[in-house]
PDB file of N, CA and C in Angstrom:
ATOM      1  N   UNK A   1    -217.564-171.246 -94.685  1.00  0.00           N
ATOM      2  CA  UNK A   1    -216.352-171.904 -94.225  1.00  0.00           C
ATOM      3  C   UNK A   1    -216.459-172.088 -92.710  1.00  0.00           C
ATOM      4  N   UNK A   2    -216.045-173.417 -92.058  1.00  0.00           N
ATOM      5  CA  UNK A   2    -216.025-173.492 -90.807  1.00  0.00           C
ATOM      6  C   UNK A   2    -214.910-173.378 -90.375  1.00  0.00           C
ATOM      7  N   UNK A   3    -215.065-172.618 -88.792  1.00  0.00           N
ATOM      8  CA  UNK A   3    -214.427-172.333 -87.928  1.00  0.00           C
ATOM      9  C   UNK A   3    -212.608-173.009 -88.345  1.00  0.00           C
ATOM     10  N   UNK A   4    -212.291-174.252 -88.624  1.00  0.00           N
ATOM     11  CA  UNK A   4    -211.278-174.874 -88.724  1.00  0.00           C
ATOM     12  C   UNK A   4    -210.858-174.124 -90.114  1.00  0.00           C
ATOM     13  N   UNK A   5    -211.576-173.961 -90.961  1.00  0.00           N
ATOM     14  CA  UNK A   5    -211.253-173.474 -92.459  1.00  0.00           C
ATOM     15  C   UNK A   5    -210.997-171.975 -92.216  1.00  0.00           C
ATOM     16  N   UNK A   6    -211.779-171.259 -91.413  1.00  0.00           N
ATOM     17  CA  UNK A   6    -211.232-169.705 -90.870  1.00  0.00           C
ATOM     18  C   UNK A   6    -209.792-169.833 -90.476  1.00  0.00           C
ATOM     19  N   UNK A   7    -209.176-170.501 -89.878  1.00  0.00           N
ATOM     20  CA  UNK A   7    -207.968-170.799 -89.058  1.00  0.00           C
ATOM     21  C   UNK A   7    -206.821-171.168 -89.479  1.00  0.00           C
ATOM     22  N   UNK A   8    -207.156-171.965 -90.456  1.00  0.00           N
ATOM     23  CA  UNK A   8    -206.495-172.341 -91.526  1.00  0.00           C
ATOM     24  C   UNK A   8    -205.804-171.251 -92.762  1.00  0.00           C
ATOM     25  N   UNK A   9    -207.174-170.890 -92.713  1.00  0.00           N
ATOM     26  CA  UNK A   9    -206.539-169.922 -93.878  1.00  0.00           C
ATOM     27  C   UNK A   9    -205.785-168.571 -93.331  1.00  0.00           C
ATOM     28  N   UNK A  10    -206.356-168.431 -92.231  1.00  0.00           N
ATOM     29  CA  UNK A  10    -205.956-167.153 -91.842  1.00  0.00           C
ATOM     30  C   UNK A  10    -204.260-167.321 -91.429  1.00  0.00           C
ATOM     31  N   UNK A  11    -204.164-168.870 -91.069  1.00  0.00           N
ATOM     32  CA  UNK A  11    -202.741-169.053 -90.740  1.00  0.00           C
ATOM     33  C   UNK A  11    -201.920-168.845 -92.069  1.00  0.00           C
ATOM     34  N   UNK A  12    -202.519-169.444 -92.875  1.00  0.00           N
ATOM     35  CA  UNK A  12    -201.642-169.219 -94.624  1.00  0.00           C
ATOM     36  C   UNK A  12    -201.543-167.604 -94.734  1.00  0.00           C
ATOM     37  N   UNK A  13    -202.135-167.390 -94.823  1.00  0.00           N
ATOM     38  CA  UNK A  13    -202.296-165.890 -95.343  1.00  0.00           C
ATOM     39  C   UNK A  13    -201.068-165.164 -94.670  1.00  0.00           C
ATOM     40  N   UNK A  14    -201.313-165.286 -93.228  1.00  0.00           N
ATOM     41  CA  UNK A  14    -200.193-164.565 -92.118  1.00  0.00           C
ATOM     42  C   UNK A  14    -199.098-165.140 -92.465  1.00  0.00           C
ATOM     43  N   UNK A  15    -198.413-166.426 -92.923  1.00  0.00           N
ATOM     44  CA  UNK A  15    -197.591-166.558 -93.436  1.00  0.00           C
ATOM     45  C   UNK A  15    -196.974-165.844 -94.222  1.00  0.00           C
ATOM     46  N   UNK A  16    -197.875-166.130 -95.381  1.00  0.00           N
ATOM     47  CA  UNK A  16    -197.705-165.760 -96.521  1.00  0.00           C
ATOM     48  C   UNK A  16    -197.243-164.179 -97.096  1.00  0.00           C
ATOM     49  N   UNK A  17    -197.608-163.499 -96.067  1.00  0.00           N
ATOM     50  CA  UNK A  17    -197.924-161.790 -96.199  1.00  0.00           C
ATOM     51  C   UNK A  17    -195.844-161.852 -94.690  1.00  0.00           C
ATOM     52  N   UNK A  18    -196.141-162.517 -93.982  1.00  0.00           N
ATOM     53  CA  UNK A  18    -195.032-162.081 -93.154  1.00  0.00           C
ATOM     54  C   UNK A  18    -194.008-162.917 -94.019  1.00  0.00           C
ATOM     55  N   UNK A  19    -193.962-163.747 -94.958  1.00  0.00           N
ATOM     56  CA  UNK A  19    -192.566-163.979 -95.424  1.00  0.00           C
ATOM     57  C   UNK A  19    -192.649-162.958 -96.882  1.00  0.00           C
ATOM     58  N   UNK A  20    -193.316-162.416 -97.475  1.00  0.00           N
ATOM     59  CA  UNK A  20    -193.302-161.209 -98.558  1.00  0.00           C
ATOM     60  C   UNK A  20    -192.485-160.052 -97.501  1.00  0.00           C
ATOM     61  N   UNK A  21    -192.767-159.405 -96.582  1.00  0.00           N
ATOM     62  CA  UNK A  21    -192.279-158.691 -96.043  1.00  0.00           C
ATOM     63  C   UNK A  21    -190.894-158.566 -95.419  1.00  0.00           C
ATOM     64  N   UNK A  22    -190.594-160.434 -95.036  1.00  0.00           N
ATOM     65  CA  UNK A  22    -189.169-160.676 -94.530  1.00  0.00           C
ATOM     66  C   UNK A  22    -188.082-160.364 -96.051  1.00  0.00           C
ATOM     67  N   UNK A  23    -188.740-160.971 -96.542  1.00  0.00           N
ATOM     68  CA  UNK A  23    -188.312-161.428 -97.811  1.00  0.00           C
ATOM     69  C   UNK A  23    -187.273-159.495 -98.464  1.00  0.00           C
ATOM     70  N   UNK A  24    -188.727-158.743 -98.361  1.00  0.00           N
ATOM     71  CA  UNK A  24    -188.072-157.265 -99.078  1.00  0.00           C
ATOM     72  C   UNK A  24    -187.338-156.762 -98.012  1.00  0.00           C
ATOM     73  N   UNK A  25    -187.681-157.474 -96.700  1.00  0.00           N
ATOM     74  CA  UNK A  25    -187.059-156.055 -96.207  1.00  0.00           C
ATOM     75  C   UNK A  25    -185.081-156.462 -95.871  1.00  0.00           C
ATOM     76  N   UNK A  26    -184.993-157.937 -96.190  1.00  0.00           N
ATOM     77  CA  UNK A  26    -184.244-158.687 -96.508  1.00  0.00           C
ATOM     78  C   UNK A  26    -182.791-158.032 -97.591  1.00  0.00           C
ATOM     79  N   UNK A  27    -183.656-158.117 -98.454  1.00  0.00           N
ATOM     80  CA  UNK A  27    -183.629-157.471 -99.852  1.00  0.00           C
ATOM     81  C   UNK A  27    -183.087-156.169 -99.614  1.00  0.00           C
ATOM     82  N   UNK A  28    -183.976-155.002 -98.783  1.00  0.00           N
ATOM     83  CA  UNK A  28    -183.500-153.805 -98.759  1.00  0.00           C
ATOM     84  C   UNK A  28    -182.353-153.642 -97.977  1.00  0.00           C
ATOM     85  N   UNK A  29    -181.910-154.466 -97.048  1.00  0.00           N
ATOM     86  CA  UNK A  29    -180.808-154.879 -96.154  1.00  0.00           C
ATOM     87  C   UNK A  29    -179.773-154.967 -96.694  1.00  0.00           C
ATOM     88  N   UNK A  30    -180.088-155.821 -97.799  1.00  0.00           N
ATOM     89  CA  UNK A  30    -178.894-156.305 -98.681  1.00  0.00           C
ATOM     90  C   UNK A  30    -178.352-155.797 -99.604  1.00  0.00           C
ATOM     91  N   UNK A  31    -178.863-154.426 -99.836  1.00  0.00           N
ATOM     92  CA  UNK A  31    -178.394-153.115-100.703  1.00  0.00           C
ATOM     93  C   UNK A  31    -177.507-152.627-100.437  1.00  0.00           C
ATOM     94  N   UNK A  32    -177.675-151.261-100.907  1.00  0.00           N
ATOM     95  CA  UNK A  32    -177.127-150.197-101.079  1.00  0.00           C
ATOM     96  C   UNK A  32    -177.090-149.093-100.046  1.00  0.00           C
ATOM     97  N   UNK A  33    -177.565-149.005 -98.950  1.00  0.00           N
ATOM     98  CA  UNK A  33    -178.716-148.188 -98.314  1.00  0.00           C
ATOM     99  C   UNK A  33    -177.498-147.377 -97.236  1.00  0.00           C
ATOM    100  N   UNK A  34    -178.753-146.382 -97.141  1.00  0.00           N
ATOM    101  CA  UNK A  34    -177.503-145.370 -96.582  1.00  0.00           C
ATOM    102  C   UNK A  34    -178.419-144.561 -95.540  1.00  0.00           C
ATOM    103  N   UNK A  35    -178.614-145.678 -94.795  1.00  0.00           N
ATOM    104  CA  UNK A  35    -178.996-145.611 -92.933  1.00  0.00           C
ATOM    105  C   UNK A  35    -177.862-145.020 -92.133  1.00  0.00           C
ATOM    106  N   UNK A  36    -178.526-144.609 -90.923  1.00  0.00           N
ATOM    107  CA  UNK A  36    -177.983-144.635 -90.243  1.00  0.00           C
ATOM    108  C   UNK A  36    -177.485-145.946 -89.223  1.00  0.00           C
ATOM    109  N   UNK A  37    -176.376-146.419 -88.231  1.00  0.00           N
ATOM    110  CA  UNK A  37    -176.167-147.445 -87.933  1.00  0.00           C
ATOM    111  C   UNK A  37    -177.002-148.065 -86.855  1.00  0.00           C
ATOM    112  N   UNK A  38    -177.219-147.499 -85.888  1.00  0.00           N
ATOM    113  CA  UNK A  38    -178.731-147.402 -85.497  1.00  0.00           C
ATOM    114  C   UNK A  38    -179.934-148.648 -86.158  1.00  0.00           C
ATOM    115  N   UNK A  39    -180.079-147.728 -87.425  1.00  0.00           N
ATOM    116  CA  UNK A  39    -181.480-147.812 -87.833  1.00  0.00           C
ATOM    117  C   UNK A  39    -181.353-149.184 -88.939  1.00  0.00           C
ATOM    118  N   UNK A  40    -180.155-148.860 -89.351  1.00  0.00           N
ATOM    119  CA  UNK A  40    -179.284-150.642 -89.252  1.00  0.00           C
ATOM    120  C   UNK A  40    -179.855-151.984 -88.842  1.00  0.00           C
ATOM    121  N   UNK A  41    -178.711-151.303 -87.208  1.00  0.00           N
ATOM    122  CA  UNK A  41    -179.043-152.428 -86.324  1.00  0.00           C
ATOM    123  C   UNK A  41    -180.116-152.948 -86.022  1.00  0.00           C
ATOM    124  N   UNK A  42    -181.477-151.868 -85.855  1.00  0.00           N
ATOM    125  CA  UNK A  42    -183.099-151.931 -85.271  1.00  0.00           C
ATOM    126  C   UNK A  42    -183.336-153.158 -86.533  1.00  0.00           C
ATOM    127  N   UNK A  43    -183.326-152.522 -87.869  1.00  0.00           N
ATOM    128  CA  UNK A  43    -183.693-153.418 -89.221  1.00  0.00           C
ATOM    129  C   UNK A  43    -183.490-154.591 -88.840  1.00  0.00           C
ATOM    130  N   UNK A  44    -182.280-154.843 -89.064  1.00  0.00           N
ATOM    131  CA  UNK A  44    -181.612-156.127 -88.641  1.00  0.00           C
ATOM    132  C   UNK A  44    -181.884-157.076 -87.808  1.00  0.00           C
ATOM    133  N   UNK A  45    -182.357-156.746 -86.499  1.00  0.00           N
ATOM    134  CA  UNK A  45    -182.997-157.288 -85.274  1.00  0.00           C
ATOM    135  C   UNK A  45    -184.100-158.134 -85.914  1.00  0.00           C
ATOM    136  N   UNK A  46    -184.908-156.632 -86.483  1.00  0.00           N
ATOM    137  CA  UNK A  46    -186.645-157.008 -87.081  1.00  0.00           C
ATOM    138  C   UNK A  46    -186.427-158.081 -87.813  1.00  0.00           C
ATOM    139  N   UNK A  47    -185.271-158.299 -89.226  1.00  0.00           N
ATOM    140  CA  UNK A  47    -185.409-159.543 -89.904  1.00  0.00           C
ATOM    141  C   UNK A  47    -185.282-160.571 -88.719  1.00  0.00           C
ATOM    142  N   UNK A  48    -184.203-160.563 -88.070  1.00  0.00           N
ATOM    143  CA  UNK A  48    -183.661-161.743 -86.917  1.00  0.00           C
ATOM    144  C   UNK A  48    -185.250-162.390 -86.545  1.00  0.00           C
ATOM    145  N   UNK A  49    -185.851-161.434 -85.722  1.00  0.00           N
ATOM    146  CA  UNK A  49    -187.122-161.429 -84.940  1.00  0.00           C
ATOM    147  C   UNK A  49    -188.614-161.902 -86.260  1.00  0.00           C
ATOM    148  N   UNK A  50    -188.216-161.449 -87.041  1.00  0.00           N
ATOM    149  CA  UNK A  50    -189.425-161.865 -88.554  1.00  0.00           C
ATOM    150  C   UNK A  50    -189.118-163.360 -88.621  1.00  0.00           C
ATOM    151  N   UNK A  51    -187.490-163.670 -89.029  1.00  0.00           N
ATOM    152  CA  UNK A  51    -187.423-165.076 -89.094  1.00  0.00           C
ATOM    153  C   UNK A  51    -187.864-165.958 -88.322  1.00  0.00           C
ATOM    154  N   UNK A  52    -187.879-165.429 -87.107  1.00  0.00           N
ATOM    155  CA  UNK A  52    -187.670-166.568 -85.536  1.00  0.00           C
ATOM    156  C   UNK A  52    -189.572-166.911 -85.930  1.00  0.00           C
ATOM    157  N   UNK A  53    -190.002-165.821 -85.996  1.00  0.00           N
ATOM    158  CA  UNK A  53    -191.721-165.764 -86.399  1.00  0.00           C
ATOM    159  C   UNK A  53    -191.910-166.523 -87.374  1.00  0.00           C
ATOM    160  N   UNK A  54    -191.545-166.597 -88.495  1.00  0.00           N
ATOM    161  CA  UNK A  54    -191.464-168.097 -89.373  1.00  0.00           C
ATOM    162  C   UNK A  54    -191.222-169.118 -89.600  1.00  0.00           C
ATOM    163  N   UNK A  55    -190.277-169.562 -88.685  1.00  0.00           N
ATOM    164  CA  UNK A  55    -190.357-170.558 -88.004  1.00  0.00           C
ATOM    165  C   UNK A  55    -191.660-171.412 -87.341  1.00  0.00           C
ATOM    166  N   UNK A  56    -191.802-170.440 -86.482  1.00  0.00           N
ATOM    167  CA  UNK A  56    -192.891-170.348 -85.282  1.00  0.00           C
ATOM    168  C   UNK A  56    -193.987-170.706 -85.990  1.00  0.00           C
ATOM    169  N   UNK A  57    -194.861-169.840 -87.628  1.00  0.00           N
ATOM    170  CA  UNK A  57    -195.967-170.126 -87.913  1.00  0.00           C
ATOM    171  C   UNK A  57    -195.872-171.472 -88.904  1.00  0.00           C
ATOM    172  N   UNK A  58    -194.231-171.540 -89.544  1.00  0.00           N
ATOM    173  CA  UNK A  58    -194.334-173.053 -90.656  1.00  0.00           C
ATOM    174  C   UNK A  58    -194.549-174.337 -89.309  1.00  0.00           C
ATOM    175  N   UNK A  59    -193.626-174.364 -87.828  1.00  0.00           N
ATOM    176  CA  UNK A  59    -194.083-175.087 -87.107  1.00  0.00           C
ATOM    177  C   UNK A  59    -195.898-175.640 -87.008  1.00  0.00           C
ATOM    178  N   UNK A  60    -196.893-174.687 -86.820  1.00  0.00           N
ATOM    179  CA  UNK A  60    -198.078-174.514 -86.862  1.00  0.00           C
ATOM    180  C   UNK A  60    -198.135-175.301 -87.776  1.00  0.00           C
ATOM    181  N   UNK A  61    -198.199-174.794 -89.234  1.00  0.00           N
ATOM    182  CA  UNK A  61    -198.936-175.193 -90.183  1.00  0.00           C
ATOM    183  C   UNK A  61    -198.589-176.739 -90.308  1.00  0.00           C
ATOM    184  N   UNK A  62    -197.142-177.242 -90.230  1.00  0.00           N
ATOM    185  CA  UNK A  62    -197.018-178.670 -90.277  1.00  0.00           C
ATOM    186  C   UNK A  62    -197.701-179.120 -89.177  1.00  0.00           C
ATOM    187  N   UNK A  63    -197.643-178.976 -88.297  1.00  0.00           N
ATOM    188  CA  UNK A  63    -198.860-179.280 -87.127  1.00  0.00           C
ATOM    189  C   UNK A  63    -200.131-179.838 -87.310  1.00  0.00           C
ATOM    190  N   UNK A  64    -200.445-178.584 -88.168  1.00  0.00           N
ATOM    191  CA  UNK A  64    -202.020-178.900 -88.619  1.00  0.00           C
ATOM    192  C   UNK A  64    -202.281-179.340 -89.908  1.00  0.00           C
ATOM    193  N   UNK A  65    -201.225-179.519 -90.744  1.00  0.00           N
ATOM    194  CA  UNK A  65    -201.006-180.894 -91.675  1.00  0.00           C
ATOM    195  C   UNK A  65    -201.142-182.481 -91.094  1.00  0.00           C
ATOM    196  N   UNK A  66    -200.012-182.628 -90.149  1.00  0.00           N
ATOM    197  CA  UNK A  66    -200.067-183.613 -89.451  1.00  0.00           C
ATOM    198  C   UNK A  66    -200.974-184.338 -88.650  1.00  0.00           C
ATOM    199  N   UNK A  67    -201.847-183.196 -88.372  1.00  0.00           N
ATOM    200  CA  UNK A  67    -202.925-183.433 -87.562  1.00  0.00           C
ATOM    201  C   UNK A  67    -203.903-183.643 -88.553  1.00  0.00           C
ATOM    202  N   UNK A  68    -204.110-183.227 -89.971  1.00  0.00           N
ATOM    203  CA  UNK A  68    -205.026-183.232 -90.627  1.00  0.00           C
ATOM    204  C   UNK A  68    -204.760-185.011 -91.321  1.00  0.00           C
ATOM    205  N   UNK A  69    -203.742-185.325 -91.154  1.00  0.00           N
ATOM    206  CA  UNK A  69    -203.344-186.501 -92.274  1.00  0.00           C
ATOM    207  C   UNK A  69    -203.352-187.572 -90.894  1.00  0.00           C
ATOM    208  N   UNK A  70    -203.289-187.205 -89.806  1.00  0.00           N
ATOM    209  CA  UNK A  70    -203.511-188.788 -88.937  1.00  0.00           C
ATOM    210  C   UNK A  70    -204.405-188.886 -88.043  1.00  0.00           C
ATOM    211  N   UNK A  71    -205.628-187.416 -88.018  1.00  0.00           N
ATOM    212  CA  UNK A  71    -206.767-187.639 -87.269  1.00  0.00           C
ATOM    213  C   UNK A  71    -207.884-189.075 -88.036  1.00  0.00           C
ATOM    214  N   UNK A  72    -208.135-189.428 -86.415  1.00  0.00           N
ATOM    215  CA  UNK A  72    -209.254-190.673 -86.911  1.00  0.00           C
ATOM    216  C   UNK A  72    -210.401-189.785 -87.129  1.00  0.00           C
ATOM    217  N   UNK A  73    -211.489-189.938 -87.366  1.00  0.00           N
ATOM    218  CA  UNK A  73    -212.708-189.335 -87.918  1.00  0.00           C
ATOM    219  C   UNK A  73    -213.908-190.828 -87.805  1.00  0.00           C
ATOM    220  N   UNK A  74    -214.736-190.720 -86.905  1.00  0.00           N
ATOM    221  CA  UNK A  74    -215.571-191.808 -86.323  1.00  0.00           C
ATOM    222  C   UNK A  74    -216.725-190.972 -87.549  1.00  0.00           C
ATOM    223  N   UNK A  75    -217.409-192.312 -88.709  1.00  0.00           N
ATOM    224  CA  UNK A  75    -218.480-192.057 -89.438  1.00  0.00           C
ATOM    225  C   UNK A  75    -219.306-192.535 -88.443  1.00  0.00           C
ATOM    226  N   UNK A  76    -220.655-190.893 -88.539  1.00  0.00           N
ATOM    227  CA  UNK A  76    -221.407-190.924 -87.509  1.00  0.00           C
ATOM    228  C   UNK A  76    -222.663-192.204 -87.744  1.00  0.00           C
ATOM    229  N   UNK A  77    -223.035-192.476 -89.291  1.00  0.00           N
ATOM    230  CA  UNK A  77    -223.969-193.335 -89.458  1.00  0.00           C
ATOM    231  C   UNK A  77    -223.566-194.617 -89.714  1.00  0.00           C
ATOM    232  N   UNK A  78    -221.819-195.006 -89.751  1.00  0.00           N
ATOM    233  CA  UNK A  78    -221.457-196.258 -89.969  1.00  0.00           C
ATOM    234  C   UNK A  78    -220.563-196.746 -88.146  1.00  0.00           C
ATOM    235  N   UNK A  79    -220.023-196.000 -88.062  1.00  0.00           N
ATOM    236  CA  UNK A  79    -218.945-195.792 -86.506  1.00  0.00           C
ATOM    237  C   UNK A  79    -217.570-196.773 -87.201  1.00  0.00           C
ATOM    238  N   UNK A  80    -217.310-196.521 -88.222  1.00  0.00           N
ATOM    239  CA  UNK A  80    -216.492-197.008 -88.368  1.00  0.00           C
ATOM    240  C   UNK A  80    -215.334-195.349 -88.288  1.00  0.00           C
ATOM    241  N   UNK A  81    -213.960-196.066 -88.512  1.00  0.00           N
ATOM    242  CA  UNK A  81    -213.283-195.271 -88.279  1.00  0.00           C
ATOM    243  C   UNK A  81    -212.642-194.739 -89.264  1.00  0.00           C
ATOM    244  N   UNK A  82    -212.385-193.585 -89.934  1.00  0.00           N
ATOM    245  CA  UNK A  82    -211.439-193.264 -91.018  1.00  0.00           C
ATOM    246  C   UNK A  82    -210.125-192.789 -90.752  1.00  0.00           C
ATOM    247  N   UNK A  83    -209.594-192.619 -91.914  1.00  0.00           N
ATOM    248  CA  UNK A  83    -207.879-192.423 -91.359  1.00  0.00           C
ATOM    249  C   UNK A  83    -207.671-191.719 -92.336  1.00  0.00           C
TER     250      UNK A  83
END
């Protein structure tokens, strides 16, 4: 896999693994739970601060969708251009 395909995936993955985690700890928020208020509030922050981060990496990835669907690509043995 090249360098672009390392990057790629590694961006999915980090996604993928930080919205499983928003997701439960979401979940455990939304219980029953018998914290202290504190440890609450800290939680709470972390989802705030998890979300703002998912944002941040779906930004990326449409990025590099976008970039993948309107880069030109010069064929090296024709020079014509692809799209």
């Amino acid at each position: 896999m090249n360098k672009n395909g390392d990057y790629n995936k590694r961006l999915f993955e980090e996604y993928d693994q930080l919205l499983e985690r928003y997701t439960n700890l979401s979940l455990f928020l939304r219980g029953n739970t018998k914290l202290k208020a504190i440890d609450f509030t800290l939680m709470y922050e972390q989802k705030e601060i998890m979300e703002k981060y998912l944002k941040i990496l779906k930004r990326r990835i449409e990025n590099l969708e976008d970039l993948q669907k309107y880069r030109k690509i010069i064929l090296p043995h024709t020079g014509l251009i692809k799209k």
